[in-house]
PDB file of N, CA and C in Angstrom:
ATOM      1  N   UNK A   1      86.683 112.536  19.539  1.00  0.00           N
ATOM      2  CA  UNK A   1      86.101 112.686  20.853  1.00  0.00           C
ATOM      3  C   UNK A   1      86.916 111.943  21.906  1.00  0.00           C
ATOM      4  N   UNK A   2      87.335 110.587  21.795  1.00  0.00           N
ATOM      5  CA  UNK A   2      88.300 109.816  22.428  1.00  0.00           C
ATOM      6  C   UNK A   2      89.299 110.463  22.611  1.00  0.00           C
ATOM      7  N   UNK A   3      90.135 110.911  21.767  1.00  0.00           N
ATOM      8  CA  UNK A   3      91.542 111.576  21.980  1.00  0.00           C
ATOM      9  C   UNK A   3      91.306 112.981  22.506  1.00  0.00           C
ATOM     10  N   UNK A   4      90.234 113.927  22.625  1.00  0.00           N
ATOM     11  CA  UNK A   4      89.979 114.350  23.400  1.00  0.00           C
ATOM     12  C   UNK A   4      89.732 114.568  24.885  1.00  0.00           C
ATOM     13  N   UNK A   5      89.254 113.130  24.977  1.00  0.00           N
ATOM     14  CA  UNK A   5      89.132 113.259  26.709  1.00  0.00           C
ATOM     15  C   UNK A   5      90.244 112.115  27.096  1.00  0.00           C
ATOM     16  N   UNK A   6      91.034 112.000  26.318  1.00  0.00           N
ATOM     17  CA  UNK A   6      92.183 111.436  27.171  1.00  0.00           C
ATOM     18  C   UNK A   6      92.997 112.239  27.309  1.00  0.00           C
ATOM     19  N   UNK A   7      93.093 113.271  25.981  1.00  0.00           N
ATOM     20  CA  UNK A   7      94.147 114.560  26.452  1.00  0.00           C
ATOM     21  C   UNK A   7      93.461 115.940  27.530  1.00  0.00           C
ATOM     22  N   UNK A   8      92.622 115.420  28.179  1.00  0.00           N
ATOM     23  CA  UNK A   8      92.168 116.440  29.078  1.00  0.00           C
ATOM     24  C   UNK A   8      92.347 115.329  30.420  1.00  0.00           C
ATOM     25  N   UNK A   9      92.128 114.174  30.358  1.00  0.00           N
ATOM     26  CA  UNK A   9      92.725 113.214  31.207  1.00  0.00           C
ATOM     27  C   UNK A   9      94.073 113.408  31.474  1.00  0.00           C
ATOM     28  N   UNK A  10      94.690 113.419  30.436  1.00  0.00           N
ATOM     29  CA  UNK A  10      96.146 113.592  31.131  1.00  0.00           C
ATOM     30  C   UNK A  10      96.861 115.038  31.397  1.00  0.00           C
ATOM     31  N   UNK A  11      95.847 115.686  30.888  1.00  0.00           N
ATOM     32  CA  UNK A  11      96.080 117.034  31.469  1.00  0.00           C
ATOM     33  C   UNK A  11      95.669 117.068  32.879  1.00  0.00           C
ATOM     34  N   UNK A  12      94.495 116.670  33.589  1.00  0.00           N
ATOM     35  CA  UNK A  12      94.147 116.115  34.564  1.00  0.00           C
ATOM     36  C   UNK A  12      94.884 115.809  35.917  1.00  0.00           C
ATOM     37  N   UNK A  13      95.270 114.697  35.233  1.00  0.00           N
ATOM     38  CA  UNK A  13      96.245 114.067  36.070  1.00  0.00           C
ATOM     39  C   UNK A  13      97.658 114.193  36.033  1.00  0.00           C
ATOM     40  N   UNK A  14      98.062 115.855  35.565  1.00  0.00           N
ATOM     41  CA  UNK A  14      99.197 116.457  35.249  1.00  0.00           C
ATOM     42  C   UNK A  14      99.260 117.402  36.547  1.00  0.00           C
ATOM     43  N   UNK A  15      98.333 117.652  36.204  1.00  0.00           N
ATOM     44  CA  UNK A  15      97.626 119.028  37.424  1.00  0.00           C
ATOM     45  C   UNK A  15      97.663 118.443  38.643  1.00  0.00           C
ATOM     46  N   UNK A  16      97.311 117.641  39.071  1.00  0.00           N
ATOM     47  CA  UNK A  16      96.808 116.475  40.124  1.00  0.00           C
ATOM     48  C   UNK A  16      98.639 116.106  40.318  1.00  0.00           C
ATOM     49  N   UNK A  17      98.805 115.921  39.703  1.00  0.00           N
ATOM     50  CA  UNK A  17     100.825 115.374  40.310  1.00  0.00           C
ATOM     51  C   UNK A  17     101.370 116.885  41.250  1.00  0.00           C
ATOM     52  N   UNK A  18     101.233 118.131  40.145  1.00  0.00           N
ATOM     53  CA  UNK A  18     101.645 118.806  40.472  1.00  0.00           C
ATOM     54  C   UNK A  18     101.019 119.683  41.709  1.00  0.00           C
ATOM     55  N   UNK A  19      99.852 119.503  42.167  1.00  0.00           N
ATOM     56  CA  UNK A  19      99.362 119.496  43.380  1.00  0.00           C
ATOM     57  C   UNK A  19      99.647 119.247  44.216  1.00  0.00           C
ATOM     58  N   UNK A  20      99.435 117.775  44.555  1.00  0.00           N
ATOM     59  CA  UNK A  20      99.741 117.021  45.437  1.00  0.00           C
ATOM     60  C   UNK A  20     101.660 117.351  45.653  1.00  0.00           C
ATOM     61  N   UNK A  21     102.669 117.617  44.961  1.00  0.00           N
ATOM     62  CA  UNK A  21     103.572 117.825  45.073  1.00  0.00           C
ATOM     63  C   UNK A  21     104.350 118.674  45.612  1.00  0.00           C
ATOM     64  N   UNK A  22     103.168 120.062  45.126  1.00  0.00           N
ATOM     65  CA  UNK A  22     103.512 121.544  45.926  1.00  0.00           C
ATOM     66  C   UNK A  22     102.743 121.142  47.260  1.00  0.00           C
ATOM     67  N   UNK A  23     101.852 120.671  47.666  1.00  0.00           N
ATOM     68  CA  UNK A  23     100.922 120.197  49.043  1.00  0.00           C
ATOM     69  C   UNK A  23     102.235 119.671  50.057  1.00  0.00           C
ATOM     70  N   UNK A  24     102.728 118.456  49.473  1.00  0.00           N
ATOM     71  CA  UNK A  24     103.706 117.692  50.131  1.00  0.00           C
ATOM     72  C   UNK A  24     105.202 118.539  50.565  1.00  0.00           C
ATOM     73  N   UNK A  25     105.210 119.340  49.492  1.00  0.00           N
ATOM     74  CA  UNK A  25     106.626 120.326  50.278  1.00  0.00           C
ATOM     75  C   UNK A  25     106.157 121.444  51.121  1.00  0.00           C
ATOM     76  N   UNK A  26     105.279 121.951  50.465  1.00  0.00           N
ATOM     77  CA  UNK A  26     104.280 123.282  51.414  1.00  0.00           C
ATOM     78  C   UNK A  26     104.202 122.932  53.104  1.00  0.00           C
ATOM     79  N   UNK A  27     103.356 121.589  53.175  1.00  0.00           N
ATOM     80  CA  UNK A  27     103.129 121.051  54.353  1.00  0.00           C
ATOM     81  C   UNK A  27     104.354 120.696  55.210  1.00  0.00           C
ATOM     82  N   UNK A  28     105.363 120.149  54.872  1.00  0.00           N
ATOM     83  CA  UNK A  28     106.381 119.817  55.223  1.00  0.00           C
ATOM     84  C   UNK A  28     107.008 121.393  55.632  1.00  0.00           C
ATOM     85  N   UNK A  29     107.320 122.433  55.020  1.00  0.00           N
ATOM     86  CA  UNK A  29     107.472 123.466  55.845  1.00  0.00           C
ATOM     87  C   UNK A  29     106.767 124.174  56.515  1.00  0.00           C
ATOM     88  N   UNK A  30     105.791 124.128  56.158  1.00  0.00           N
ATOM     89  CA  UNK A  30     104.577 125.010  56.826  1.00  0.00           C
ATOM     90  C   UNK A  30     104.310 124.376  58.886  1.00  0.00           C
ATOM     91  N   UNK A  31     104.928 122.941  58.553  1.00  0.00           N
ATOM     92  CA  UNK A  31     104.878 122.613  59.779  1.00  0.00           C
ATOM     93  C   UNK A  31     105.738 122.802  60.539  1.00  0.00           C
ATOM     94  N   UNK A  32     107.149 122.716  60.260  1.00  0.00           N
ATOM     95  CA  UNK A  32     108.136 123.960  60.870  1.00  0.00           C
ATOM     96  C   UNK A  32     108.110 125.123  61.106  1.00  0.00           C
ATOM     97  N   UNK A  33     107.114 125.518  60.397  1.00  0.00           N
ATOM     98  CA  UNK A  33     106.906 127.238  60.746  1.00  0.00           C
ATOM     99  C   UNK A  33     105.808 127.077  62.405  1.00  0.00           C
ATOM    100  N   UNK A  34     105.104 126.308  61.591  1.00  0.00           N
ATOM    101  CA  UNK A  34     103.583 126.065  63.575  1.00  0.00           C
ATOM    102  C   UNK A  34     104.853 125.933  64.500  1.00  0.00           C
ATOM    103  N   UNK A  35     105.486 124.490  64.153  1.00  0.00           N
ATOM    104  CA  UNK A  35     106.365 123.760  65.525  1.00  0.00           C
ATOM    105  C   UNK A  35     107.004 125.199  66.549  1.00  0.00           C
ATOM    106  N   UNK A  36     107.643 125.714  65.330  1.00  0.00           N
ATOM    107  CA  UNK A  36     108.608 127.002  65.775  1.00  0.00           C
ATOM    108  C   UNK A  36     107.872 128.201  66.527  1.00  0.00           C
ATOM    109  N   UNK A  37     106.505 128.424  65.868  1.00  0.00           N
ATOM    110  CA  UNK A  37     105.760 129.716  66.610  1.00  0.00           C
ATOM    111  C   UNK A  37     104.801 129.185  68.215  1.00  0.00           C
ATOM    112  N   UNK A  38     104.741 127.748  67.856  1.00  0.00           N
ATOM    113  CA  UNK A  38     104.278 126.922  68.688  1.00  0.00           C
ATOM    114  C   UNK A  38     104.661 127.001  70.407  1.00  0.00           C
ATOM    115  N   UNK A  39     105.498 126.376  70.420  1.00  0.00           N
ATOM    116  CA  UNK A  39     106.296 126.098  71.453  1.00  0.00           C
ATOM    117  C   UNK A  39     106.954 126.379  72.345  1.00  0.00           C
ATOM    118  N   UNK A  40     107.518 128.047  72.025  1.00  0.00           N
ATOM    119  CA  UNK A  40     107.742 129.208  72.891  1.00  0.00           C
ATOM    120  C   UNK A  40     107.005 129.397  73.684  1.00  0.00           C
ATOM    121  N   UNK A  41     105.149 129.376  73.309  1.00  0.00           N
ATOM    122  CA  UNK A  41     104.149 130.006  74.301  1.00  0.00           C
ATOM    123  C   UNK A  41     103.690 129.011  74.591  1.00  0.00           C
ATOM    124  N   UNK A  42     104.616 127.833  75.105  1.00  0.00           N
ATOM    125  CA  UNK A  42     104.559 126.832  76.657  1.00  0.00           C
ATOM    126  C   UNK A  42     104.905 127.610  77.661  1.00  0.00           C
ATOM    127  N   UNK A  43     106.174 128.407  77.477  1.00  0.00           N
ATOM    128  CA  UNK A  43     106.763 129.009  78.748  1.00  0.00           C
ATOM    129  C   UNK A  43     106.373 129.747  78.940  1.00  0.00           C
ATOM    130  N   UNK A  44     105.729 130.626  78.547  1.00  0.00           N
ATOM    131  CA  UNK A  44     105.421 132.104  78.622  1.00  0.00           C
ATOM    132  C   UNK A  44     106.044 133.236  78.033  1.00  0.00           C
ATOM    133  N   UNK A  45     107.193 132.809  77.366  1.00  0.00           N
ATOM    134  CA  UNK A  45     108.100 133.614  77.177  1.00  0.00           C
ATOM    135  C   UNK A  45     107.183 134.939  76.380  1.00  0.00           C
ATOM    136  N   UNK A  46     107.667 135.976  76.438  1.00  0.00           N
ATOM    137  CA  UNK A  46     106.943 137.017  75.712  1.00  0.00           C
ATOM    138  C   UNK A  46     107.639 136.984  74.260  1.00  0.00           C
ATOM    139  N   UNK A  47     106.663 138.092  74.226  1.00  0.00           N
ATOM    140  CA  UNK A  47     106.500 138.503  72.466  1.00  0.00           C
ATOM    141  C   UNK A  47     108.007 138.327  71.666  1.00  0.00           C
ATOM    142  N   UNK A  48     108.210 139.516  72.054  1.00  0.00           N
ATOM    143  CA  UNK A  48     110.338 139.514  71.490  1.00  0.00           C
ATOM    144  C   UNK A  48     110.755 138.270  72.231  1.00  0.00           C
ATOM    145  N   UNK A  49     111.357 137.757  73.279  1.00  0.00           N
ATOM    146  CA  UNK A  49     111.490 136.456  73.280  1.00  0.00           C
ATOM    147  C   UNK A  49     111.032 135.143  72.411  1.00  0.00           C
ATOM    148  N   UNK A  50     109.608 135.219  72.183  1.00  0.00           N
ATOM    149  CA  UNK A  50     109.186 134.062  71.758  1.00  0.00           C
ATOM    150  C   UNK A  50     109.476 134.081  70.621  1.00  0.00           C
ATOM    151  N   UNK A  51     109.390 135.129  69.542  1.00  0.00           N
ATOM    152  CA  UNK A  51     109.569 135.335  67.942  1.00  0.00           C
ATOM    153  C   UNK A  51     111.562 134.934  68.400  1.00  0.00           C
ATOM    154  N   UNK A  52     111.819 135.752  68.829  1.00  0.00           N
ATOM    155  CA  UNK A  52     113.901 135.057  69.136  1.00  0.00           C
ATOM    156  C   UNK A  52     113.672 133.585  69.195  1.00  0.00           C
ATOM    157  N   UNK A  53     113.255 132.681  70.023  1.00  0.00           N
ATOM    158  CA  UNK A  53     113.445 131.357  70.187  1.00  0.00           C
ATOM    159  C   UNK A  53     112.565 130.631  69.060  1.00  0.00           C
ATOM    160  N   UNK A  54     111.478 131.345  68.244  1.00  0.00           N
ATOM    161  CA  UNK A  54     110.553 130.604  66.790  1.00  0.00           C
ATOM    162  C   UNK A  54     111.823 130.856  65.994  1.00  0.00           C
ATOM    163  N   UNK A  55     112.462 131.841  65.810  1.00  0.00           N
ATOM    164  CA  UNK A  55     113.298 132.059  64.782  1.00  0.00           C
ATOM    165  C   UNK A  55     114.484 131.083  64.823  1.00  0.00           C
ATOM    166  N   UNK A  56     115.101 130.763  66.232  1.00  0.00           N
ATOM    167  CA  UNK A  56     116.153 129.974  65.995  1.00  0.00           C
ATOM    168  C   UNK A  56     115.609 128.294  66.406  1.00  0.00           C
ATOM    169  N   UNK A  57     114.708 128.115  66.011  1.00  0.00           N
ATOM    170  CA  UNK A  57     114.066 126.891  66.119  1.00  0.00           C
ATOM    171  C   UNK A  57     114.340 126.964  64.951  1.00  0.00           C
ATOM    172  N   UNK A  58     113.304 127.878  63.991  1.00  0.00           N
ATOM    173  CA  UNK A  58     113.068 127.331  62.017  1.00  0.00           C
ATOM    174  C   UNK A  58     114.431 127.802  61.749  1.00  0.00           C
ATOM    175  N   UNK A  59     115.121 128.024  61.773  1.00  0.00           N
ATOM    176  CA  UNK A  59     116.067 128.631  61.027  1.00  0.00           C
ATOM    177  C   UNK A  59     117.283 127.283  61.002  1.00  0.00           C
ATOM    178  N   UNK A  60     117.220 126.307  61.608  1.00  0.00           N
ATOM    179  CA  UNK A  60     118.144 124.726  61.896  1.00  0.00           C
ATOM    180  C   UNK A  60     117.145 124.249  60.117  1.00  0.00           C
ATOM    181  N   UNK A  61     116.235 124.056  60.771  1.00  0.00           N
ATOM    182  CA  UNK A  61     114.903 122.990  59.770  1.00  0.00           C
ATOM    183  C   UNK A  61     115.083 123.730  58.646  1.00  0.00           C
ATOM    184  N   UNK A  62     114.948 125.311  57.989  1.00  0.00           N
ATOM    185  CA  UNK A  62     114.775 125.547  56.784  1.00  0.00           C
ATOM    186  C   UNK A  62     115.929 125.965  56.313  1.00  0.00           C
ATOM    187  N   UNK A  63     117.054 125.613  56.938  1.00  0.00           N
ATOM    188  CA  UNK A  63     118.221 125.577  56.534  1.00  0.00           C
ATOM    189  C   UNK A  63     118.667 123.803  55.789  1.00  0.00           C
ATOM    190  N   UNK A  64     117.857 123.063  56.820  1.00  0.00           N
ATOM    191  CA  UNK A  64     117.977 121.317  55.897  1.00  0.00           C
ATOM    192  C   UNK A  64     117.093 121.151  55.030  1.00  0.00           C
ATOM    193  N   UNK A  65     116.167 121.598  54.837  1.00  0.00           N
ATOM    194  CA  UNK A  65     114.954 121.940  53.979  1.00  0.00           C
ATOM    195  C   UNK A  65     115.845 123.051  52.682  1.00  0.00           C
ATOM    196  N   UNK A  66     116.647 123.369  53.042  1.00  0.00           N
ATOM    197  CA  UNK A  66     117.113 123.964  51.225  1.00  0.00           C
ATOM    198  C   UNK A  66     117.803 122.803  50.625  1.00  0.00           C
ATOM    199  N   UNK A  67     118.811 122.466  51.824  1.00  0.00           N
ATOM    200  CA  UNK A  67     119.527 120.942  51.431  1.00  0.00           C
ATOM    201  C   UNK A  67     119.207 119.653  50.933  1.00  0.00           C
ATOM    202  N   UNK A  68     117.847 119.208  51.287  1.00  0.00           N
ATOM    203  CA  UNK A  68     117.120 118.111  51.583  1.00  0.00           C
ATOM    204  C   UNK A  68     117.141 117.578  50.041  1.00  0.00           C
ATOM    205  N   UNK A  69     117.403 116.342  49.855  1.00  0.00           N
ATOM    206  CA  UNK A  69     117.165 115.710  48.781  1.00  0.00           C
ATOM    207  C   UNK A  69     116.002 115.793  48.000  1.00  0.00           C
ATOM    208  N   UNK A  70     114.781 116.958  47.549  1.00  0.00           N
ATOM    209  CA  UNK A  70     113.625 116.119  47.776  1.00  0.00           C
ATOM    210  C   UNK A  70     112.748 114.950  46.642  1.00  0.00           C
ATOM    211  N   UNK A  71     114.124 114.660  45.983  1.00  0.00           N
ATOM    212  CA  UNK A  71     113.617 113.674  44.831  1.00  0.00           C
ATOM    213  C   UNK A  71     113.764 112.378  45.518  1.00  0.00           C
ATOM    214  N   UNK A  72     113.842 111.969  46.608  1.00  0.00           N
ATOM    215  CA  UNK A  72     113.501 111.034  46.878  1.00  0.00           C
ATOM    216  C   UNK A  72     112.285 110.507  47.932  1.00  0.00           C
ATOM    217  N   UNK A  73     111.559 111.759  48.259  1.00  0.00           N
ATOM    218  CA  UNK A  73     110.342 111.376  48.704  1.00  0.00           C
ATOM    219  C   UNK A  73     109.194 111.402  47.650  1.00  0.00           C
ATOM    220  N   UNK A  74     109.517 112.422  46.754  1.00  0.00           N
ATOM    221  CA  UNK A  74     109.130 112.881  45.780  1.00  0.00           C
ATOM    222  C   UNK A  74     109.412 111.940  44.202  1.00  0.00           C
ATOM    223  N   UNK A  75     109.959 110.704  44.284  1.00  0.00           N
ATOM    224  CA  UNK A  75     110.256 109.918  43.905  1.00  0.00           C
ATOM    225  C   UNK A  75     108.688 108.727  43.622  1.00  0.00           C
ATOM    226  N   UNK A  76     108.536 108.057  44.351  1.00  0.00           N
ATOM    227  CA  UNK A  76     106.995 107.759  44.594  1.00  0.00           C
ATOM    228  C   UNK A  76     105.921 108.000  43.990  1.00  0.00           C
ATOM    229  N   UNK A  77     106.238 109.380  44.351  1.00  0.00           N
ATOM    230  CA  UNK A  77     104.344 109.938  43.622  1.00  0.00           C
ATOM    231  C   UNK A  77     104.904 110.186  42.207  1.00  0.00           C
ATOM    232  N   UNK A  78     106.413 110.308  41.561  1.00  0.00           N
ATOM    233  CA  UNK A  78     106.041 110.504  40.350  1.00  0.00           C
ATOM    234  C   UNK A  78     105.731 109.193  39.916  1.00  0.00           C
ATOM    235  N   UNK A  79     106.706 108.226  40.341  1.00  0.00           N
ATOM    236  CA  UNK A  79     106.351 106.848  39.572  1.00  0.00           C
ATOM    237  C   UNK A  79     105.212 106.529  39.418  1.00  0.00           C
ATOM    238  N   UNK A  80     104.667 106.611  40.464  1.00  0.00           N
ATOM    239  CA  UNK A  80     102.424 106.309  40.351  1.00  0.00           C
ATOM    240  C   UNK A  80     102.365 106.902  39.379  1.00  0.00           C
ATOM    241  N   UNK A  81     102.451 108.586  38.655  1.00  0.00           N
ATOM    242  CA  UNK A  81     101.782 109.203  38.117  1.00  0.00           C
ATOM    243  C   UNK A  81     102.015 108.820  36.189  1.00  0.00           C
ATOM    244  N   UNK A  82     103.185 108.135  36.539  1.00  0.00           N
ATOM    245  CA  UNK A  82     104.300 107.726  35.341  1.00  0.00           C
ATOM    246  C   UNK A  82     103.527 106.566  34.868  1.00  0.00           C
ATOM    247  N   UNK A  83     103.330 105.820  35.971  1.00  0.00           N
ATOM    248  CA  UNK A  83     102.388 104.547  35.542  1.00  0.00           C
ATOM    249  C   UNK A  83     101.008 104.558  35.109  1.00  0.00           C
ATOM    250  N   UNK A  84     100.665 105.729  35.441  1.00  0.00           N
ATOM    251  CA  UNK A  84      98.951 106.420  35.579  1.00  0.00           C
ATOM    252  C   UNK A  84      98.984 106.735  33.793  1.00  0.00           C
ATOM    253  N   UNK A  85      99.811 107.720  33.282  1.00  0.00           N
ATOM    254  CA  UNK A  85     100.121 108.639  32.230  1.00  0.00           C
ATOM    255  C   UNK A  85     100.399 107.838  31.004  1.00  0.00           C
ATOM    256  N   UNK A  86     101.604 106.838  31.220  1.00  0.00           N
ATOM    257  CA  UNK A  86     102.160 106.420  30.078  1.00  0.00           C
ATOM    258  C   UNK A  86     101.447 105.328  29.233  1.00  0.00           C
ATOM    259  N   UNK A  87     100.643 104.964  29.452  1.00  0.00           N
ATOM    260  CA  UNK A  87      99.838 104.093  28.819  1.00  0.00           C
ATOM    261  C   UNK A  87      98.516 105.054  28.210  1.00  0.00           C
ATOM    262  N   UNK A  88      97.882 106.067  28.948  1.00  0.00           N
ATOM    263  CA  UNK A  88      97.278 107.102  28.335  1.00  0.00           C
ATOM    264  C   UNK A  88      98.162 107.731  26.901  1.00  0.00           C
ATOM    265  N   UNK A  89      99.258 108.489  27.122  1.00  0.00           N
ATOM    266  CA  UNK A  89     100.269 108.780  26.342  1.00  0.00           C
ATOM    267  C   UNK A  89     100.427 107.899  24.812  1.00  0.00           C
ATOM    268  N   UNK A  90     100.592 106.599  25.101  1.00  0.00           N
ATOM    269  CA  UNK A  90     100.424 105.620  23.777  1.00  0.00           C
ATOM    270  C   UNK A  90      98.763 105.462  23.311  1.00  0.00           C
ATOM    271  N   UNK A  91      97.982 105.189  24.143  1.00  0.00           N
ATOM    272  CA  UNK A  91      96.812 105.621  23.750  1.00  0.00           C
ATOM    273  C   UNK A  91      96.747 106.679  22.864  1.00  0.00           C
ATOM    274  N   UNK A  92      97.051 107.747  22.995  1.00  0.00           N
ATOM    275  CA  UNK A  92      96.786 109.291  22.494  1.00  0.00           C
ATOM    276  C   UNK A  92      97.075 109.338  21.200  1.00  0.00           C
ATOM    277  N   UNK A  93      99.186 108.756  21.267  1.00  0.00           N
ATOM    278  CA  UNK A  93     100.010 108.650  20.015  1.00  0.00           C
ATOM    279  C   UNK A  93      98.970 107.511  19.198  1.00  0.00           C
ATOM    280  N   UNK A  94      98.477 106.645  19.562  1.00  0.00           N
ATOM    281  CA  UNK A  94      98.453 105.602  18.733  1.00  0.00           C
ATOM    282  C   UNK A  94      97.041 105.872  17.923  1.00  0.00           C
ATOM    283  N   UNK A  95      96.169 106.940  18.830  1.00  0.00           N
ATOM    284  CA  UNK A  95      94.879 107.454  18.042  1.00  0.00           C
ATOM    285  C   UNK A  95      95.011 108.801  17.505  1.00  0.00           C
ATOM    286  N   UNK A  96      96.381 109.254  17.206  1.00  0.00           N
ATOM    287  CA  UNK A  96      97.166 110.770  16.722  1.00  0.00           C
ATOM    288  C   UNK A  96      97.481 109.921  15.141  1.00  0.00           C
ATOM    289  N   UNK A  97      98.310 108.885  15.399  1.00  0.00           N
ATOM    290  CA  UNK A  97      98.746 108.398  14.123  1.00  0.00           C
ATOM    291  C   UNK A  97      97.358 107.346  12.835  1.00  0.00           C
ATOM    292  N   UNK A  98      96.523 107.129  14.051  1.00  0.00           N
ATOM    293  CA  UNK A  98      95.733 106.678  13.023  1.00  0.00           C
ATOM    294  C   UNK A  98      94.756 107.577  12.189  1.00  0.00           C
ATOM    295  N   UNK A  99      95.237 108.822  12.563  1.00  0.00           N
ATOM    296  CA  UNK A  99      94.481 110.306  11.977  1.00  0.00           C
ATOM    297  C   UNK A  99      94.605 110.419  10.844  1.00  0.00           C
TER     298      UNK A  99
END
């Protein structure tokens, strides 16, 4: 029963990393996409104008966004999750081997 709900625990909090992970890059572009559709319709510019000036707004950002390192923001939340896991993990092994 123990090694049960620790391996649904760390299934858990497997799911939960990988969430929060796709959230953190999602958001991070998704807000270049607003900024870009955003900001045109300060001026007024119309329709075909405004989509021309959203496009060469995102198109700088999701061009550094292919480039972007992202193991080092992304760095962080694994270590938490590393620290969260690995002591569960020996838990698991150590009630696997006393089977």
């Amino acid at each position: 029963m123990r090694l049960r709900a620790l391996c649904w625990l760390r299934w858990f909090l497997t799911a939960l990393f990988a969430l929060l992970t796709a959230a953190f890059v999602g958001l991070a572009v998704y807000a270049v996409l607003q900024f870009g559709l955003w900001w045109p319709r300060l001026f007024g510019a119309g329709e075909t104008a405004g989509l021309l000036l959203a496009a060469l707004t995102m198109l700088p950002f999701l061009l550094v966004f292919t480039k972007l390192d992202w193991s080092r923001p992304l760095d962080w939340l694994a270590v938490r999750f590393s620290t969260m896991i690995t002591p569960i993990n020996r838990r698991i092994d150590a009630l696997r081997s006393g089977d």
